[in-house]
N, C-alpha and C. Protein backbone atom coordinates (compact mmCIF):
# COMPACT_ATOMS: atom_id res chain seq x y z
N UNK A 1 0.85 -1.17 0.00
CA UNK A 1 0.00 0.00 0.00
C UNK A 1 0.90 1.24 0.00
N UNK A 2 0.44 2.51 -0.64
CA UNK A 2 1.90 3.67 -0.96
C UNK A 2 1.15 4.54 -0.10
N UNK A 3 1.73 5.15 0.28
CA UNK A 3 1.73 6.07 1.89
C UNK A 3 1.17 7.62 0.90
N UNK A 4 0.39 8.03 1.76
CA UNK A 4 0.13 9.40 1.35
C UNK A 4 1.24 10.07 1.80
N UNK A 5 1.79 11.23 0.48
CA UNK A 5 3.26 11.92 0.85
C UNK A 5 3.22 12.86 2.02
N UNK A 6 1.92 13.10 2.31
CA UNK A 6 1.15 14.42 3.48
C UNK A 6 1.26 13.65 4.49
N UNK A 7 1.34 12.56 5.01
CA UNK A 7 1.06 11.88 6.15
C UNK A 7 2.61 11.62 5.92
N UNK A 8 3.11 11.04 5.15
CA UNK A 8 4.99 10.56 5.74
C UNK A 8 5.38 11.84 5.90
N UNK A 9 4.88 13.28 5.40
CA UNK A 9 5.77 14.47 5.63
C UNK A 9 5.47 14.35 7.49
N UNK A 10 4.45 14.26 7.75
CA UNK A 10 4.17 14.09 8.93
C UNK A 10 5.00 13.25 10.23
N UNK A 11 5.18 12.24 9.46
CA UNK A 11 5.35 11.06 10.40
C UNK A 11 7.54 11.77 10.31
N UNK A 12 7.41 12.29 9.41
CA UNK A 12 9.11 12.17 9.48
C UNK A 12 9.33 13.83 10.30
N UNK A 13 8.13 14.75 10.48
CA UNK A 13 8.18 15.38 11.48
C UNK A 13 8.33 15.11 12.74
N UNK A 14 7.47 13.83 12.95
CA UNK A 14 7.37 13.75 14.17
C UNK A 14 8.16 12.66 14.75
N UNK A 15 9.10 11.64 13.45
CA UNK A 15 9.86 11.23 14.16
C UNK A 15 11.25 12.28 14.71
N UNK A 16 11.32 13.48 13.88
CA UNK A 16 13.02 14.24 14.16
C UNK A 16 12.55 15.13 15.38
N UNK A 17 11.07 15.26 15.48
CA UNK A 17 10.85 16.06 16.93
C UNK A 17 11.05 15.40 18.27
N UNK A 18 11.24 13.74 17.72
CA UNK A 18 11.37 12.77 19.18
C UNK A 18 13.01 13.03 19.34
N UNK A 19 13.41 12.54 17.91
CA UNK A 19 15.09 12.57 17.89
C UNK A 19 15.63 13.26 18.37
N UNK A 20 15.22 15.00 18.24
CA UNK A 20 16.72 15.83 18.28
C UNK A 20 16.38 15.69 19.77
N UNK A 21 15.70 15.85 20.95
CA UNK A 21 15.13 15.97 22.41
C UNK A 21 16.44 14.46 22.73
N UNK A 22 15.80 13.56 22.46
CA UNK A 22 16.77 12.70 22.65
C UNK A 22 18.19 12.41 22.51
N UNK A 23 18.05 12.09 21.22
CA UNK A 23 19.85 12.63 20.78
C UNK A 23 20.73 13.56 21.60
N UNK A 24 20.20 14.18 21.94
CA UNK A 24 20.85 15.36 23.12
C UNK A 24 21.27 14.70 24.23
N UNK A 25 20.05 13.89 25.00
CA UNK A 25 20.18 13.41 25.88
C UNK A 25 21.00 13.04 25.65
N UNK A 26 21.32 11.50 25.45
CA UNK A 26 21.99 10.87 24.91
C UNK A 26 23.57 11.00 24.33
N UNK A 27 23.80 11.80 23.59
CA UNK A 27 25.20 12.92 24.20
C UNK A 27 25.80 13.71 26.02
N UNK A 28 24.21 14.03 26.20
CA UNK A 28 24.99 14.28 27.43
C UNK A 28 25.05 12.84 28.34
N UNK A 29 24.83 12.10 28.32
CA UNK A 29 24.66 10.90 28.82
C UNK A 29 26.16 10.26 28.44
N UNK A 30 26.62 10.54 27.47
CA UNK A 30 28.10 10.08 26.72
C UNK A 30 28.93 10.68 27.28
N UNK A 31 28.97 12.07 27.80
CA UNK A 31 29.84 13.24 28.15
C UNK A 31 29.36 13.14 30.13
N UNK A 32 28.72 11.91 30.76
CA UNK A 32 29.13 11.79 31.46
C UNK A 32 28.68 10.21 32.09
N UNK A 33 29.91 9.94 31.86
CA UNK A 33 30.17 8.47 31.93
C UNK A 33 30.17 8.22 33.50
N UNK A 34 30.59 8.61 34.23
CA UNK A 34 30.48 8.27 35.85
C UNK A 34 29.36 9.34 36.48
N UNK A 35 28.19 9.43 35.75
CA UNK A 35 27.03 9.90 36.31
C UNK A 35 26.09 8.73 37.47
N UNK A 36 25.47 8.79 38.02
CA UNK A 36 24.86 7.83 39.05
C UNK A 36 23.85 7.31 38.20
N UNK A 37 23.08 6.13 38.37
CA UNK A 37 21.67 5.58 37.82
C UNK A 37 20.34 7.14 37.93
N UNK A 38 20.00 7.64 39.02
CA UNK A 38 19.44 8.22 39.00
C UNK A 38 19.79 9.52 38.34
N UNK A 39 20.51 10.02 37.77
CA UNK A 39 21.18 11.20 37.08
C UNK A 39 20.78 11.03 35.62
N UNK A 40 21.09 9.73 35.53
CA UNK A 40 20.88 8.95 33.92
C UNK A 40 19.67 9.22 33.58
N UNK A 41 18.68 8.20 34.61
CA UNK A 41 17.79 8.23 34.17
C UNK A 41 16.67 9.11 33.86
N UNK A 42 17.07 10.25 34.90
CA UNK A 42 16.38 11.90 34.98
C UNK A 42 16.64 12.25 33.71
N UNK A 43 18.21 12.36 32.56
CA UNK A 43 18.64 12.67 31.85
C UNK A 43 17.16 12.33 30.68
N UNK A 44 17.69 10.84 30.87
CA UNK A 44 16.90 10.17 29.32
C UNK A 44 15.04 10.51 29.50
N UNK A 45 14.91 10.33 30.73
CA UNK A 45 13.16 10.61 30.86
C UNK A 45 13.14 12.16 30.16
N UNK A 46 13.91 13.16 30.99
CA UNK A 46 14.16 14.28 30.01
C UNK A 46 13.80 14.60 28.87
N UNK A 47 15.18 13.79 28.35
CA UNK A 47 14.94 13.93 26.64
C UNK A 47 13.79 12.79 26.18
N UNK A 48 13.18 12.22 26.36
CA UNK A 48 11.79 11.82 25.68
C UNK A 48 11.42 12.17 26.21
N UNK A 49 11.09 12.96 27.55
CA UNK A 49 9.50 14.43 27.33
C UNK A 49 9.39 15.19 26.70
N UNK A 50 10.60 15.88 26.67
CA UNK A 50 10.90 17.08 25.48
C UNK A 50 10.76 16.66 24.06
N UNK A 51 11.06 15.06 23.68
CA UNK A 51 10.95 14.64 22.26
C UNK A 51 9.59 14.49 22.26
N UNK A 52 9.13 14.03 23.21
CA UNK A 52 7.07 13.60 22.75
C UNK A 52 6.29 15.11 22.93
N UNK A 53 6.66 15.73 23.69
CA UNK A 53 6.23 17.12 23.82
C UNK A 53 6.38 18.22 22.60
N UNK A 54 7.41 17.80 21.49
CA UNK A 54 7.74 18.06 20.53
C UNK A 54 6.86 17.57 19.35
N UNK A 55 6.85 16.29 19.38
CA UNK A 55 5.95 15.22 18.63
C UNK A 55 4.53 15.77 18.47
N UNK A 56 3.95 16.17 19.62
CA UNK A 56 2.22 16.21 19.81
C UNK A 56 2.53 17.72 19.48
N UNK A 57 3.15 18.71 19.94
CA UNK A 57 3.34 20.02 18.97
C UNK A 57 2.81 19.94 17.46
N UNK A 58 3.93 18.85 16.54
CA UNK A 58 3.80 18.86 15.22
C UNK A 58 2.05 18.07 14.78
N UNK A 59 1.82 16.89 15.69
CA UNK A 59 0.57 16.43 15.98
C UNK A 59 -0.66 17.51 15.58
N UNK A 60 -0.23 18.79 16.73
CA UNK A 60 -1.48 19.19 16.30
C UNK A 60 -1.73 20.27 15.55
N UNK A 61 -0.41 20.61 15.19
CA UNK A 61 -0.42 21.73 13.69
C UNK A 61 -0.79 21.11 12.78
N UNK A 62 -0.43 19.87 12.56
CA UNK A 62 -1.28 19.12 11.43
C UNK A 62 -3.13 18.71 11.78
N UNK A 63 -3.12 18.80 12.68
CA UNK A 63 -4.95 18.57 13.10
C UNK A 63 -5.02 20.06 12.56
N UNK A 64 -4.29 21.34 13.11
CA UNK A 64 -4.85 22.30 12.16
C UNK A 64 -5.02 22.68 11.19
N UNK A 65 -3.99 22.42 10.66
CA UNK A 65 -4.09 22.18 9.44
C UNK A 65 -5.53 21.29 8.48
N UNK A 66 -5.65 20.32 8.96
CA UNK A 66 -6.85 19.74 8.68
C UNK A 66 -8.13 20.26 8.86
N UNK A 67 -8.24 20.45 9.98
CA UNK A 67 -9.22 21.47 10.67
C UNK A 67 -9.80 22.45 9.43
N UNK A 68 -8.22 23.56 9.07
CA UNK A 68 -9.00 24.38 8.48
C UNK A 68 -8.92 23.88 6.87
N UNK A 69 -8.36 23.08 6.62
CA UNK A 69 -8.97 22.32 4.53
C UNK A 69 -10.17 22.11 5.24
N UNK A 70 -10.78 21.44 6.37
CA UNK A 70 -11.96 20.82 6.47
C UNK A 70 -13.42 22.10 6.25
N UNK A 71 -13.01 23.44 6.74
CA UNK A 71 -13.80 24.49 7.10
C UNK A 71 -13.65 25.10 5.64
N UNK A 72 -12.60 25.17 4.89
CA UNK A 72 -12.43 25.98 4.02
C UNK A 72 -13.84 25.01 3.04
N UNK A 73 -13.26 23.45 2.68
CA UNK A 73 -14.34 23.07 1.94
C UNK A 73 -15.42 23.08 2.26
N UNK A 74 -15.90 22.88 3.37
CA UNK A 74 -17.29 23.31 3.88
C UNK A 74 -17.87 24.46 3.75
N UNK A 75 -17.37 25.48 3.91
CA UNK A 75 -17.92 26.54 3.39
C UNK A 75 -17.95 27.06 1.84
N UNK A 76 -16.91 26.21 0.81
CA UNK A 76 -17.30 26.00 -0.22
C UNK A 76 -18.51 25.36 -0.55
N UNK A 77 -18.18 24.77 -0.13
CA UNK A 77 -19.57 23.14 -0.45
C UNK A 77 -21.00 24.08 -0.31
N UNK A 78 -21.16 24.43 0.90
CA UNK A 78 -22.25 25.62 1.01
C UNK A 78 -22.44 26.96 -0.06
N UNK A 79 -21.41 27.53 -0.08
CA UNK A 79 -21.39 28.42 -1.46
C UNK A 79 -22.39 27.82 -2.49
N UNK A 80 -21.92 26.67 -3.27
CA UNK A 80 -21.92 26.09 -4.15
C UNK A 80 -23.49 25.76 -3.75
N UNK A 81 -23.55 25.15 -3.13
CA UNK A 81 -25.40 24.69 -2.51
C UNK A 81 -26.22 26.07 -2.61
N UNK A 82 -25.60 27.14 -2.48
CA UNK A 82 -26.64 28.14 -2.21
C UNK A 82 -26.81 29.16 -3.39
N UNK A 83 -26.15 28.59 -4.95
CA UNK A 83 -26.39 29.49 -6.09
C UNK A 83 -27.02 28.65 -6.86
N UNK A 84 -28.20 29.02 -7.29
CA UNK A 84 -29.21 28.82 -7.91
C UNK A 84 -28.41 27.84 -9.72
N UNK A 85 -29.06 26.47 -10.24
CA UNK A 85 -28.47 26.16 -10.76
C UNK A 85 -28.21 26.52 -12.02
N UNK A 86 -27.65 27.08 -12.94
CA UNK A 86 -28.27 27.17 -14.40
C UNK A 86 -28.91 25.55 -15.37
N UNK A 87 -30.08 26.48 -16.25
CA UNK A 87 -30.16 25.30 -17.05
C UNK A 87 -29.76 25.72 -18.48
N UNK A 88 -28.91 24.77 -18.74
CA UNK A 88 -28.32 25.02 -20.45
C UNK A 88 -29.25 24.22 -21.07
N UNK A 89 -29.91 24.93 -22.43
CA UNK A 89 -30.49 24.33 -23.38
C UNK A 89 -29.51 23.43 -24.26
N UNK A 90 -29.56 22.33 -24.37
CA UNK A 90 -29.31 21.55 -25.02
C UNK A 90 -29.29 22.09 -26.66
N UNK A 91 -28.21 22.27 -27.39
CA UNK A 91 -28.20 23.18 -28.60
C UNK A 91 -28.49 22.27 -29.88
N UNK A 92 -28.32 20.87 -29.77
CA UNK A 92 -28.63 20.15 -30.55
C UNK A 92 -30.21 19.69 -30.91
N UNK A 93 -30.87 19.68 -29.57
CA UNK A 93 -32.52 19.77 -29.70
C UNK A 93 -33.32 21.07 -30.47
N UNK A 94 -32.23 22.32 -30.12
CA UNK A 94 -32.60 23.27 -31.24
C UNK A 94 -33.49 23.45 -32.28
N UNK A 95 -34.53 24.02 -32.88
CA UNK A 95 -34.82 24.24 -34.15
C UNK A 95 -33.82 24.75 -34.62
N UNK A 96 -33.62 24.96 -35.83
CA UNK A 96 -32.87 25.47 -36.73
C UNK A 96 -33.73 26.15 -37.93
């Protein structure tokens, strides 16, 4: 099945919003090697709050995004419902 390109732009948002939060961590976690268990683990919980807190950011700019295509066509759709239709005469039924 081929991925809508709007949804992987998405998904590869929201995987680099987990990454860079982490990745960080994770460096500083490298840059200190005789840190205690509890230091560590404050570190890494850290950086994946800041990465998922990042994540649901991009999450819901894209719900807005949706949101408003959803309002924009709707209030097209209504436009369109509310002008009277034309009728074209058929030019071939014509007298001549």
């Amino acid at each position: 099945m081929r991925e809508n390109p709007r949804a992987m732009g998405l998904r590869e948002r929201v995987q680099q919003a987990i990454a860079g939060p982490v990745g960080e961590s994770e460096r500083l976690l490298n840059d200190l090697p005789t840190a205690d268990a509890e230091t560590k683990l404050s570190i890494l919980v850290s950086g994946w709050g800041r990465g998922l807190s990042a994540a649901l950011e991009e999450l819901a700019i894209a719900i807005d995004d949706l949101q408003g295509q959803r309002t924009t066509e709707t209030q097209r759709r209504r436009h369109q419902a509310g002008k009277p239709k034309r009728h074209h005469r058929n030019r071939l039924n014509e007298p001549t």
